[in-house]
Structure formats: C-alpha cells, structure tokens
C-alpha atoms as a PDB file:
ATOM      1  CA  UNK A   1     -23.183   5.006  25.366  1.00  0.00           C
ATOM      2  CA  UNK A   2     -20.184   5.476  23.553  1.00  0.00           C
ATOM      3  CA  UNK A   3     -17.334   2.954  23.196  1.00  0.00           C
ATOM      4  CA  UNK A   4     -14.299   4.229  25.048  1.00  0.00           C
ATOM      5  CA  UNK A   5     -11.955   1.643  22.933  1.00  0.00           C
ATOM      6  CA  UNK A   6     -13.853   2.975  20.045  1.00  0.00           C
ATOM      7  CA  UNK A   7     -12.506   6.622  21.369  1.00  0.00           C
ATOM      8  CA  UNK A   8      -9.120   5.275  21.301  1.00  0.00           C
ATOM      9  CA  UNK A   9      -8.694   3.394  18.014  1.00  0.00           C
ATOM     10  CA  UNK A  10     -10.357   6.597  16.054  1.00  0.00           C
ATOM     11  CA  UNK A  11      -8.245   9.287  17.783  1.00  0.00           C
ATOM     12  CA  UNK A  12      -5.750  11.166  15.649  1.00  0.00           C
ATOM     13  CA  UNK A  13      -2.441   9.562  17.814  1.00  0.00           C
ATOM     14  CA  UNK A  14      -3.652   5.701  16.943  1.00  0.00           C
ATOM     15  CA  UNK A  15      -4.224   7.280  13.062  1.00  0.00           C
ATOM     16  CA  UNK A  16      -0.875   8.892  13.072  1.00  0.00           C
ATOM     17  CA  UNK A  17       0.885   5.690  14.671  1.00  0.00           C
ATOM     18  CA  UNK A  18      -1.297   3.803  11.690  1.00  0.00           C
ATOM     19  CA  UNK A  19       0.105   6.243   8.783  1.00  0.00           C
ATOM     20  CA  UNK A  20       3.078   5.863  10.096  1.00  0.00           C
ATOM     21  CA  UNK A  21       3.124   2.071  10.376  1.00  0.00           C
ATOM     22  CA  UNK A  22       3.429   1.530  13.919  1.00  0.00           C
ATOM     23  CA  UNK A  23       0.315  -0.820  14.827  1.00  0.00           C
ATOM     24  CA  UNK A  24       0.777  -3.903  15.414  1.00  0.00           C
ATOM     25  CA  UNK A  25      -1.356  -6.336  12.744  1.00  0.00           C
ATOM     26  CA  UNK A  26      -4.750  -6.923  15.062  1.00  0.00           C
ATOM     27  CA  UNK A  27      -4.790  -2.849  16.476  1.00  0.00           C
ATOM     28  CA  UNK A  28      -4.377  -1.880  12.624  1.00  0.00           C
ATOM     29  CA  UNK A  29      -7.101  -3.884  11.266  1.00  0.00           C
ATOM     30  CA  UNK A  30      -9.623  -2.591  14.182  1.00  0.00           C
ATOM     31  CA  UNK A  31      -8.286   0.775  12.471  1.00  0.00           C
ATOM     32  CA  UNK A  32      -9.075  -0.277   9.519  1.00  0.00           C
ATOM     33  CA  UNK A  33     -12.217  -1.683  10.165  1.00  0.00           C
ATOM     34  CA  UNK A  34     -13.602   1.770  11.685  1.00  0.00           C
ATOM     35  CA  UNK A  35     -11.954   3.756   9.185  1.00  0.00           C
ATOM     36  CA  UNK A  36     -14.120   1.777   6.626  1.00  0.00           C
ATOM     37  CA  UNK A  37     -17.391   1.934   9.163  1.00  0.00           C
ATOM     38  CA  UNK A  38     -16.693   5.644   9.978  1.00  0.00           C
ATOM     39  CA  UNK A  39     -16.839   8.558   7.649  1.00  0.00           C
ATOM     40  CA  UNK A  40     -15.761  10.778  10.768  1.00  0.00           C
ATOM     41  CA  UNK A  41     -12.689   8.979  11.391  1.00  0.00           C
ATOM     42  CA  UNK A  42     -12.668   8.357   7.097  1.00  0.00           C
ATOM     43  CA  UNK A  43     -11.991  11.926   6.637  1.00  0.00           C
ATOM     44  CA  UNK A  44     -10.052  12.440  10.028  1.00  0.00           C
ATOM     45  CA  UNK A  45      -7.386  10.006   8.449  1.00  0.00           C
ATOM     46  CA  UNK A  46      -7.134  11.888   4.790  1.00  0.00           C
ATOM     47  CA  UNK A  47      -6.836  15.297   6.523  1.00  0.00           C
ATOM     48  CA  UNK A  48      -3.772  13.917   9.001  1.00  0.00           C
ATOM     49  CA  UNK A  49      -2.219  12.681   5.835  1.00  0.00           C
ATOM     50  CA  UNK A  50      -2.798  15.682   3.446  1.00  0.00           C
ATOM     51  CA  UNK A  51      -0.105  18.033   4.662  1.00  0.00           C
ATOM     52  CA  UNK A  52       3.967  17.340   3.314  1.00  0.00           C
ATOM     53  CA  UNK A  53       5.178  20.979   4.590  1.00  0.00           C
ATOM     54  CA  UNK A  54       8.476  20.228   6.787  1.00  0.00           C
ATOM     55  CA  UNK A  55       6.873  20.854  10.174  1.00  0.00           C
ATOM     56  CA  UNK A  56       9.566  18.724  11.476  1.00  0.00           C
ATOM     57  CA  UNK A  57      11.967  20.907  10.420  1.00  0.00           C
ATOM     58  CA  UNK A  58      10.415  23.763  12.104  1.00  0.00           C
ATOM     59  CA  UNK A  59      10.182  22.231  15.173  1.00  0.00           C
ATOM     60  CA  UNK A  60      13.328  20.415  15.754  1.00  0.00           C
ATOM     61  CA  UNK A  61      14.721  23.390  17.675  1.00  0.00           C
ATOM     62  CA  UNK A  62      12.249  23.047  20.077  1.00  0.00           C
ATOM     63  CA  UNK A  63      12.089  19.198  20.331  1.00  0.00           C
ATOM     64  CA  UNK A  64      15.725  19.467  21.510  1.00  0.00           C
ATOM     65  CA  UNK A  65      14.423  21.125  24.577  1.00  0.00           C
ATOM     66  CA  UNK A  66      11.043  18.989  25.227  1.00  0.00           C
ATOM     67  CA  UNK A  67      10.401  17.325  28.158  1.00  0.00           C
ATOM     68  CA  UNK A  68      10.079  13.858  26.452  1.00  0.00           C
ATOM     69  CA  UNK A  69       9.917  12.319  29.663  1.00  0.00           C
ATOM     70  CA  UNK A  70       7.116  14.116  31.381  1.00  0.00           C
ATOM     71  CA  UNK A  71       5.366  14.101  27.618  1.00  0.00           C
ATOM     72  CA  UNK A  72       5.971  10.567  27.543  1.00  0.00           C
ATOM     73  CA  UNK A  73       4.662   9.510  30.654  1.00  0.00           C
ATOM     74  CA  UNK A  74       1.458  11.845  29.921  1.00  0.00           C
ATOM     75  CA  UNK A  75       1.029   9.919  26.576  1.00  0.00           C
ATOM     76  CA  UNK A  76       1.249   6.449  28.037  1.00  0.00           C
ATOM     77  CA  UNK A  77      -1.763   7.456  30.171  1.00  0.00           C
ATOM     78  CA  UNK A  78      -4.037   8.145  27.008  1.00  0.00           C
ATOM     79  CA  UNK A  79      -2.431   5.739  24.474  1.00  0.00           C
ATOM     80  CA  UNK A  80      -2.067   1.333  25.129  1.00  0.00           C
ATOM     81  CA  UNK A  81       1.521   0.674  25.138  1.00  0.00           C
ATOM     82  CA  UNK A  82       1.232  -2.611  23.270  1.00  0.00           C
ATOM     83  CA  UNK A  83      -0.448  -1.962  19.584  1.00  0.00           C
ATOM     84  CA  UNK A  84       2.669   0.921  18.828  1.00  0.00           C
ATOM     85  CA  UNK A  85       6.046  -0.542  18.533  1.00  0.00           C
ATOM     86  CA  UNK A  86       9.119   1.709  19.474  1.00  0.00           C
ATOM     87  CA  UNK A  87      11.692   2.917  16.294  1.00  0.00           C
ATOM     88  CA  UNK A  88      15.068   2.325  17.411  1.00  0.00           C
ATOM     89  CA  UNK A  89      16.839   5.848  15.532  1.00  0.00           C
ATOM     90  CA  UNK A  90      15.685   9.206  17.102  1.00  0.00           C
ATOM     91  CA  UNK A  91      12.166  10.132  17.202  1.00  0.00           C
ATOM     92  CA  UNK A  92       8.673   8.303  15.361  1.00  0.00           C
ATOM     93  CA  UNK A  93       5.995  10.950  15.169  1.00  0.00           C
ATOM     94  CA  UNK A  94       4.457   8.982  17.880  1.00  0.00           C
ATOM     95  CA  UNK A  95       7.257  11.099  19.916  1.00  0.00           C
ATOM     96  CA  UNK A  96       6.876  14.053  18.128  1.00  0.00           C
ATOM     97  CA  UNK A  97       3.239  14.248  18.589  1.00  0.00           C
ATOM     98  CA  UNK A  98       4.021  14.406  22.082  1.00  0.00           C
ATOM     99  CA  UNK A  99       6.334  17.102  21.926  1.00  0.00           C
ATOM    100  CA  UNK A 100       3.726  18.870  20.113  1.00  0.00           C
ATOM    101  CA  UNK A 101       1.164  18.339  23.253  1.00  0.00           C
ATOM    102  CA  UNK A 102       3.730  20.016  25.174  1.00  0.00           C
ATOM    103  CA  UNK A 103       4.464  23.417  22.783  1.00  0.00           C
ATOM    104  CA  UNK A 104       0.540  23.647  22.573  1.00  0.00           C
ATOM    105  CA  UNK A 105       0.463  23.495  26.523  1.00  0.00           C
ATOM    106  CA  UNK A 106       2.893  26.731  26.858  1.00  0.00           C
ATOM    107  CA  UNK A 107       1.210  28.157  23.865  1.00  0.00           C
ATOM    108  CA  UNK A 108       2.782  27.259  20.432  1.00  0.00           C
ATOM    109  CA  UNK A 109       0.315  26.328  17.827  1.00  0.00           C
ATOM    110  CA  UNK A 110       1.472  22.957  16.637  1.00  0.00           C
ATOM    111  CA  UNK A 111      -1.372  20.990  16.086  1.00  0.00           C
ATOM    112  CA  UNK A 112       0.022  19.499  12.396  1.00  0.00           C
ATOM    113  CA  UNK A 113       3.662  19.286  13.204  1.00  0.00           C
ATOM    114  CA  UNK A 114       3.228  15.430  12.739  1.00  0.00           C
ATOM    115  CA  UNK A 115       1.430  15.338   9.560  1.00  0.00           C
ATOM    116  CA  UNK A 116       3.470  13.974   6.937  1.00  0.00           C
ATOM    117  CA  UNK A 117       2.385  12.343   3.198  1.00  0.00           C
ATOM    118  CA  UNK A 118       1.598   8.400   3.533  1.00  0.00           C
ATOM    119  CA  UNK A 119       0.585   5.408   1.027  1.00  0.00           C
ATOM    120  CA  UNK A 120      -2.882   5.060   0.216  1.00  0.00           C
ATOM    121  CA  UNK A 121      -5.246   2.581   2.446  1.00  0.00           C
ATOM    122  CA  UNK A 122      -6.848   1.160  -0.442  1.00  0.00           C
ATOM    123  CA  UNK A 123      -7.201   1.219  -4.263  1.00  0.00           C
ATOM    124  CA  UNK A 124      -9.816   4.158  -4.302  1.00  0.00           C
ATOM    125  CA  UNK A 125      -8.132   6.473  -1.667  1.00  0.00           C
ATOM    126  CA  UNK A 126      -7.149   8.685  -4.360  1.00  0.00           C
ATOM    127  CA  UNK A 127     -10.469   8.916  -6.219  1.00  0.00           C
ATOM    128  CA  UNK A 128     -12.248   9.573  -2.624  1.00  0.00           C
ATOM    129  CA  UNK A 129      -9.967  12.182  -1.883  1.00  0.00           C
ATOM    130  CA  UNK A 130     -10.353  14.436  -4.667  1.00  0.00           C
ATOM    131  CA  UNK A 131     -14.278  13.667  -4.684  1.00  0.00           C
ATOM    132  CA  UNK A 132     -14.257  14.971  -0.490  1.00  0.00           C
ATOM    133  CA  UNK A 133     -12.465  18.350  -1.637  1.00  0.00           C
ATOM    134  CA  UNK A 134     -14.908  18.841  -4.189  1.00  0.00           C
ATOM    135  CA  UNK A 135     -17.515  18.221  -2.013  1.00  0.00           C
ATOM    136  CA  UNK A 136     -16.309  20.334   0.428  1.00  0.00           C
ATOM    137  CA  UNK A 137     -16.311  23.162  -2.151  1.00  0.00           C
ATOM    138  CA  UNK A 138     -19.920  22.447  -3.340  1.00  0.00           C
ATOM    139  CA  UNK A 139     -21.075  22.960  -0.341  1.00  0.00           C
ATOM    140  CA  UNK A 140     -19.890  26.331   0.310  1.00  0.00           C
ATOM    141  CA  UNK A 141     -22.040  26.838  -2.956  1.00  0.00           C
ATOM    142  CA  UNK A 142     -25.554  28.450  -3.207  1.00  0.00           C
ATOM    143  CA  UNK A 143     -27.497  29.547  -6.301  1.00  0.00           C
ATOM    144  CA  UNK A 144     -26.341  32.856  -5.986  1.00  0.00           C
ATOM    145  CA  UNK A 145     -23.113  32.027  -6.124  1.00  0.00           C
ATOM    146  CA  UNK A 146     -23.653  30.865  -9.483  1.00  0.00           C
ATOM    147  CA  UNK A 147     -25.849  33.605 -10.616  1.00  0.00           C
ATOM    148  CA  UNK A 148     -29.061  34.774 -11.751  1.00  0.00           C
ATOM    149  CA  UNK A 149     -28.151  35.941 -15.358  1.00  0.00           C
ATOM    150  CA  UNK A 150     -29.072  34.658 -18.455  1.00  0.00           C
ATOM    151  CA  UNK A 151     -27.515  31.719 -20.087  1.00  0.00           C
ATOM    152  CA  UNK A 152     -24.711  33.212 -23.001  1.00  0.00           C
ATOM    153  CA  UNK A 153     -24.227  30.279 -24.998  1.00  0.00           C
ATOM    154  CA  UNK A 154     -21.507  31.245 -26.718  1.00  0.00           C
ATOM    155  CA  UNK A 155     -19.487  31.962 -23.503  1.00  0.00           C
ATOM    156  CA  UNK A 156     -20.650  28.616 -22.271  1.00  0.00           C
ATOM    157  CA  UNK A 157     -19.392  27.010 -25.554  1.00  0.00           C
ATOM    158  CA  UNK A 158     -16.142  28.633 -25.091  1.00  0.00           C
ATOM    159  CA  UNK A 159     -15.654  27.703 -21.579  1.00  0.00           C
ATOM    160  CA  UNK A 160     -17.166  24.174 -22.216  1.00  0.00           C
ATOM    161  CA  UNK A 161     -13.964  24.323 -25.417  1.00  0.00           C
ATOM    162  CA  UNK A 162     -11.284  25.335 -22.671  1.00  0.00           C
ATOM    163  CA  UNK A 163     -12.042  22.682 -20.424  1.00  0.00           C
ATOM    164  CA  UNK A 164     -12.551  19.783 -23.016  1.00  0.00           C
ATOM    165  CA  UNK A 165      -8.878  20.773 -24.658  1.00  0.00           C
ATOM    166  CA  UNK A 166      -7.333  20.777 -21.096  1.00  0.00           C
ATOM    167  CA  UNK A 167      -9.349  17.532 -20.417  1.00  0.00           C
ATOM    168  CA  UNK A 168      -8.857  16.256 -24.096  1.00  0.00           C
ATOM    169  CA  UNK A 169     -12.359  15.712 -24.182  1.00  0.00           C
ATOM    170  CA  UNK A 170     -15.324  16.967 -26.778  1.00  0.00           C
ATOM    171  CA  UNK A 171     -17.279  19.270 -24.319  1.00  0.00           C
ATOM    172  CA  UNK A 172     -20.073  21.266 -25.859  1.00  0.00           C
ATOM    173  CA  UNK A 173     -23.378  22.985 -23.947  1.00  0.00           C
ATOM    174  CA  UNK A 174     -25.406  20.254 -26.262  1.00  0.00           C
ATOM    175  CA  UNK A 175     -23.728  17.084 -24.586  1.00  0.00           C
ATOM    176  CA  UNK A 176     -23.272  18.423 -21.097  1.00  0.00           C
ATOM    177  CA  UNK A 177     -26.701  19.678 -20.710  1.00  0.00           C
ATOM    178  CA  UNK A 178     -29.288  17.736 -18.032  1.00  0.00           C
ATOM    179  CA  UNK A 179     -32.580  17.457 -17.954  1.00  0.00           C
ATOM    180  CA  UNK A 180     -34.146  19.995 -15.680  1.00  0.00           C
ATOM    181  CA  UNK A 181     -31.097  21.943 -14.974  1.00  0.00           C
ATOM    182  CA  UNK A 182     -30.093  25.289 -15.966  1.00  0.00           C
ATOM    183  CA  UNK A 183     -26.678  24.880 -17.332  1.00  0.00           C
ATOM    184  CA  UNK A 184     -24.525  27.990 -15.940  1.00  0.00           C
ATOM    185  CA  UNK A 185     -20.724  27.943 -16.336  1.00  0.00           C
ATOM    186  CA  UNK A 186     -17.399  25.814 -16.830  1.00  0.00           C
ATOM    187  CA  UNK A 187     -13.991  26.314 -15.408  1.00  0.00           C
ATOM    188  CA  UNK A 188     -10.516  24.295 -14.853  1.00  0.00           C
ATOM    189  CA  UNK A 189      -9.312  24.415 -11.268  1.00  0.00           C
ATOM    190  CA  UNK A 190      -6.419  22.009  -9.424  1.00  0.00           C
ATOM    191  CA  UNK A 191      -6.246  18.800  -7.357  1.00  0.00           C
ATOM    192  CA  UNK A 192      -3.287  17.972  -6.124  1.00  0.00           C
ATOM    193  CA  UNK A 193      -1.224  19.550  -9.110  1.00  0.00           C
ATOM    194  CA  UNK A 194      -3.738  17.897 -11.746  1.00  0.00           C
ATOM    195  CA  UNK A 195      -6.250  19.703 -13.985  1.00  0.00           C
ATOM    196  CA  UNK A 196     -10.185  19.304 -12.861  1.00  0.00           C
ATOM    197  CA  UNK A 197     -12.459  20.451 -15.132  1.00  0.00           C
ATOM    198  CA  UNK A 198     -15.996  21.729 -13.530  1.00  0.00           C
ATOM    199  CA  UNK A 199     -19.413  21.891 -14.983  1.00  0.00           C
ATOM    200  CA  UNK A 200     -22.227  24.050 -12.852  1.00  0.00           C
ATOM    201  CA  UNK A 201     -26.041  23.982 -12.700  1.00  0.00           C
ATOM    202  CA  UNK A 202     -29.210  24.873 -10.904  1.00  0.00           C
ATOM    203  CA  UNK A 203     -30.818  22.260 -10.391  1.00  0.00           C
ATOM    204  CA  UNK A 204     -34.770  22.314 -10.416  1.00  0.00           C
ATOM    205  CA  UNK A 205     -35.124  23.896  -7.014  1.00  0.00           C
ATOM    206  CA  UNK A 206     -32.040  26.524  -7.910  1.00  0.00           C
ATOM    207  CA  UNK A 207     -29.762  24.697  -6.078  1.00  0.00           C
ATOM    208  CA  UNK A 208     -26.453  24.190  -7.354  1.00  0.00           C
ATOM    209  CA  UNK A 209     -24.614  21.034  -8.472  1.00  0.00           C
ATOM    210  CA  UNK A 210     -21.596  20.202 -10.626  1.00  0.00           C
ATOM    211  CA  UNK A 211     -20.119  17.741 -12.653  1.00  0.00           C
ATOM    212  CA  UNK A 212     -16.308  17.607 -12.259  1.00  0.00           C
ATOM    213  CA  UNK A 213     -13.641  15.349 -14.663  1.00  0.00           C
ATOM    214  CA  UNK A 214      -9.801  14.440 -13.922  1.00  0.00           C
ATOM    215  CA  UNK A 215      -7.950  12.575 -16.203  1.00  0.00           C
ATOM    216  CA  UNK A 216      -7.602   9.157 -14.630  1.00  0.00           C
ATOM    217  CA  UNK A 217      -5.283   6.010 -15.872  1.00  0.00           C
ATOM    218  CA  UNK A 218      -6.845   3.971 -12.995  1.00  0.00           C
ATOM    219  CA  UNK A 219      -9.112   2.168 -15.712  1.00  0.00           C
ATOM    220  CA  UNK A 220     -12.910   1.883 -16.134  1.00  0.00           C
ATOM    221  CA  UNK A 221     -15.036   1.445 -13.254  1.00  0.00           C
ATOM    222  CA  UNK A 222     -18.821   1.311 -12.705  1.00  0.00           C
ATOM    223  CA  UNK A 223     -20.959   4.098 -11.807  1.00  0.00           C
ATOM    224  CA  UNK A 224     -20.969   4.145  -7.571  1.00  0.00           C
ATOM    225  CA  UNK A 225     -22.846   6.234  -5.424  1.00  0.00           C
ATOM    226  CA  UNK A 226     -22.178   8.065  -1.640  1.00  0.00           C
ATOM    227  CA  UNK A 227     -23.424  10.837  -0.024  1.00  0.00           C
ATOM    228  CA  UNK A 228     -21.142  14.004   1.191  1.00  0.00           C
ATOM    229  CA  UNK A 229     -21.542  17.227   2.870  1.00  0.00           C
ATOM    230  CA  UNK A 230     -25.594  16.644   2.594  1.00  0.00           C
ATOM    231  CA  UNK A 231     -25.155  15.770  -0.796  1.00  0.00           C
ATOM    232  CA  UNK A 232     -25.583  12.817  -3.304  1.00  0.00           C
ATOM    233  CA  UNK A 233     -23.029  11.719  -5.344  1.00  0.00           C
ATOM    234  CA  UNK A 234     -22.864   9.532  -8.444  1.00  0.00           C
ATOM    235  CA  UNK A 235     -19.090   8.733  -9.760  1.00  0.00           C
ATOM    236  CA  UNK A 236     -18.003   6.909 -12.489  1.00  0.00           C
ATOM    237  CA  UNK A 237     -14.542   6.142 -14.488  1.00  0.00           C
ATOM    238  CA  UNK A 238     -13.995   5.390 -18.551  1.00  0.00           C
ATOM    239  CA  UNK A 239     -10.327   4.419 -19.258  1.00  0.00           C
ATOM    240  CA  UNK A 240      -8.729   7.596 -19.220  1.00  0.00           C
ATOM    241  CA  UNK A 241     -10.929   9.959 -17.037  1.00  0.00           C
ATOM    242  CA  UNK A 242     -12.940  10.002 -13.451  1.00  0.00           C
ATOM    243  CA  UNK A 243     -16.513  11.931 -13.022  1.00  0.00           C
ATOM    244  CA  UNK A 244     -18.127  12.952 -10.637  1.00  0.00           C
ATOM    245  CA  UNK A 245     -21.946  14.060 -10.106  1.00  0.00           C
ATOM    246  CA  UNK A 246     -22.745  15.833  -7.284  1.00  0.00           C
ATOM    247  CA  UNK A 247     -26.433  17.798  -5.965  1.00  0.00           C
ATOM    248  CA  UNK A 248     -29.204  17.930  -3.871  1.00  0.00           C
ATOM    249  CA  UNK A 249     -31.232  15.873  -6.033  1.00  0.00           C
ATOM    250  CA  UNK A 250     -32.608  12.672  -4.417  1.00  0.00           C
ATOM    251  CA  UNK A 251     -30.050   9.974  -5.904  1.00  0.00           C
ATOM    252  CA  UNK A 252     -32.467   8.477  -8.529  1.00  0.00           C
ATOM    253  CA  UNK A 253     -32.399  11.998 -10.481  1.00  0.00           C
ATOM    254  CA  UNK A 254     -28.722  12.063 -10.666  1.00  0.00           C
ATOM    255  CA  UNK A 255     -28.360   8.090 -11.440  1.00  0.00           C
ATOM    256  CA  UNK A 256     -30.382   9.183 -14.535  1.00  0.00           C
ATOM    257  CA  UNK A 257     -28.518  12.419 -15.605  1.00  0.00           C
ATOM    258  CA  UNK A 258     -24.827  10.328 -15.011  1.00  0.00           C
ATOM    259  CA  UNK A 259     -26.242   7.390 -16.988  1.00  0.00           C
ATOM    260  CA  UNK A 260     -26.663  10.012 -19.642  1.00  0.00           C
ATOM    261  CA  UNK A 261     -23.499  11.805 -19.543  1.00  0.00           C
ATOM    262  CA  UNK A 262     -21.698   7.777 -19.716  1.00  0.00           C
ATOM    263  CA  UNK A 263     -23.415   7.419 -22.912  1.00  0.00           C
ATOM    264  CA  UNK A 264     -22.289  10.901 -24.559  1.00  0.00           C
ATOM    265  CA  UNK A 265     -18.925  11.708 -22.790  1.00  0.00           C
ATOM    266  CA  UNK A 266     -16.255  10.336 -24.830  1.00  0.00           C
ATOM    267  CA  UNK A 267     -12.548  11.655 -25.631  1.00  0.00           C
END
C-alpha cells in the first residue's frame, strides 16, 4: 500500500516549497531523506530546478487577475499548512504554483511557470546532473545509430585530436580503445554551457555505450558506480576532469574497462 505522507513529501509543490526554502527544518529533512531514497523523486527535483526562463514574467499579467483565494483554499486542501512558512512581500512560488493550477484549469499550459534555478542539495548534485542527461541521451541510442561501417582510423584519430584539444587531454584510438568493443566515433557536445567530450562503442552484443569527459575543478574522487535508464554506470574524477562510463555491460565489465582508462587518461 502506498504511503499517502510519502505522496505528499515527494510531490512537485513540497519540492518547489523545498527549492525555494520554505520547509520548515523536520518537513525538509523527510525531503531530503526521500530525495536520497528515491531516484523518482531524485530526478523529479533536478528537472523542477533545471529551467531559469522568466516564466514569471510571462505570467504576471495573468496572476493579477487569479483567483488567489479560491486557488488558495484549493491548495490548503492538498498541501499541510505547517511545514511552508508564508513570505511577507508579494507572492513565493508556493502562490504562484497555485495560480498556475488555475490557468491550467481554463486551459493555459503552465505547468513550469514556477521553475526557477536553485543551490545544489549536496556536493555531487552537479556531477549527477550532467551524468542523468547523458544517460538520458544513451538511451535513445541503438547500434544503428552508431553505424555498421567500418572503423576509419584516421577519422577516429582526428576526432579523438578535436576532442582531446577541447578537453586538453592526449586522446588517441590506441588509449581509448576497450577490450571487446568496437571503437566507433568521437564528438564534443554541451552541458550546461561547458564542453563534453564523447567517446562511442559497440559493445560485445552491438549495443552501444560511451565514455564522456568534462573538465572538472571539483578534485579527484574515486571510481563510483549507479545504474540509469537500464544502464550501468562507472564514474570517476582526476584533478581537473570527470568521466563517465556508461553500457549495458553487467557492472564488473565496465569496472574493468574504467580501471583501465584511470591508468592511461592523463592531461
């Protein structure tokens, strides 16, 4: 049976009143606490905090003409008045979100007007967010998407020469390559404004997997493992980059392939 408080304390208007600061010390720590015990809610909370477009702008027109009372009172029945305290000036997005409830009820899409850029919930929110998008986009791969042609080597090298200047890393097809794999491409794409370098394969059952690099000042940190999107993940930090392994492989295969690249990946 599921746990109604549970319900509460993971829905997005008690994780926009906690990225906005307005939980009171015990409500915030149960957020915390299933935040940290819930990848659902985990990933809920970086998507409600991913957006900084002026939706508030946008909507102020209409918020001058809500019906904050009737939203209010339809709020209080599906939030507990205690955990959120009240902001003295104008509106907290608590209030907002409820004028958004009532534009979506006559019709207006405004189901991120209260999304808004907020400080990160611990040390390795920043690493964990760049390694969900790029699991996210690894698992829109297949091996077709990668291609059935031959390996060029010299385009590879190239590539691999691209990506290790933007990088400032030594990148060649001879370091990068893993046992078992078929070594297909490398490209630069963007996270959050910073340069990601990305390293595909086929694995040994042609599925595909990638190693992906952003320069990092966070400092070395052990090799760590999850898993994401149906896929296992092995990342790692030296002092001035992050990696990331990710595949279908069962998590012993890619321990051993990351444990390599450590060794030979070096600026």
């Amino acid at each position: 049976m599921t746990d109604p408080n549970r319900e509460t304390i993971g829905s997005d208007e008690m994780l926009v009143a906690f990225l906005d600061g307005e939980l009171d010390s015990e409500t915030r720590k149960e957020v915390e606490n299933l935040i940290e015990s819930d990848k659902n809610v985990a990933d809920r909370l970086r998507f409600l905090s991913s957006s900084s477009l002026p939706f508030r702008d946008a909507f102020n027109p209409l918020l001058d003409s809500a019906p904050k009372a009737k939203l209010d009172a339809m709020l209080a029945e599906v939030l507990p008045s205690e955990p959120i305290r009240k902001q003295a000036n104008g509106w907290n997005r608590r209030g907002f979100l409820a004028a958004a409830i009532g534009f979506i009820a006559v019709g207006i899409a405004a189901d991120r007007t209260f999304l808004g850029v907020q400080s990160s919930l611990h040390d390795d929110q920043e690493g964990s967010d760049w390694r969900s998008v790029v699991a996210q986009y690894m698992s829109l791969y297949t091996s077709d998407t990668l291609g059935n042609a031959p390996a060029d080597v010299a385009m590879q090298t190239e590539q691999l020469r691209g990506v290790g200047v933007k990088l400032g890393l030594n990148l060649t097809p001879e370091l990068v390559q893993l046992p078992g794999t078929t070594l297909k491409r490398a490209q630069m794409l963007a996270y959050d404004g910073k340069a990601l370098g990305q390293i595909t394969y086929l694995d040994a059952a042609q599925a595909p997997m990638a190693l992906c690099i952003v320069q990092s000042s966070k400092g070395a940190k052990a090799p760590d493992s999850e898993r994401r999107h149906g896929m296992n993940v092995i990342y790692w930090s030296s002092d001035t980059h992050a990696f990331m392994l990710i595949s279908h492989e069962p998590l012993a295969n890619i321990k051993a392939m990351s444990d390599r690249l450590r060794q030979v990946l070096t600026i």
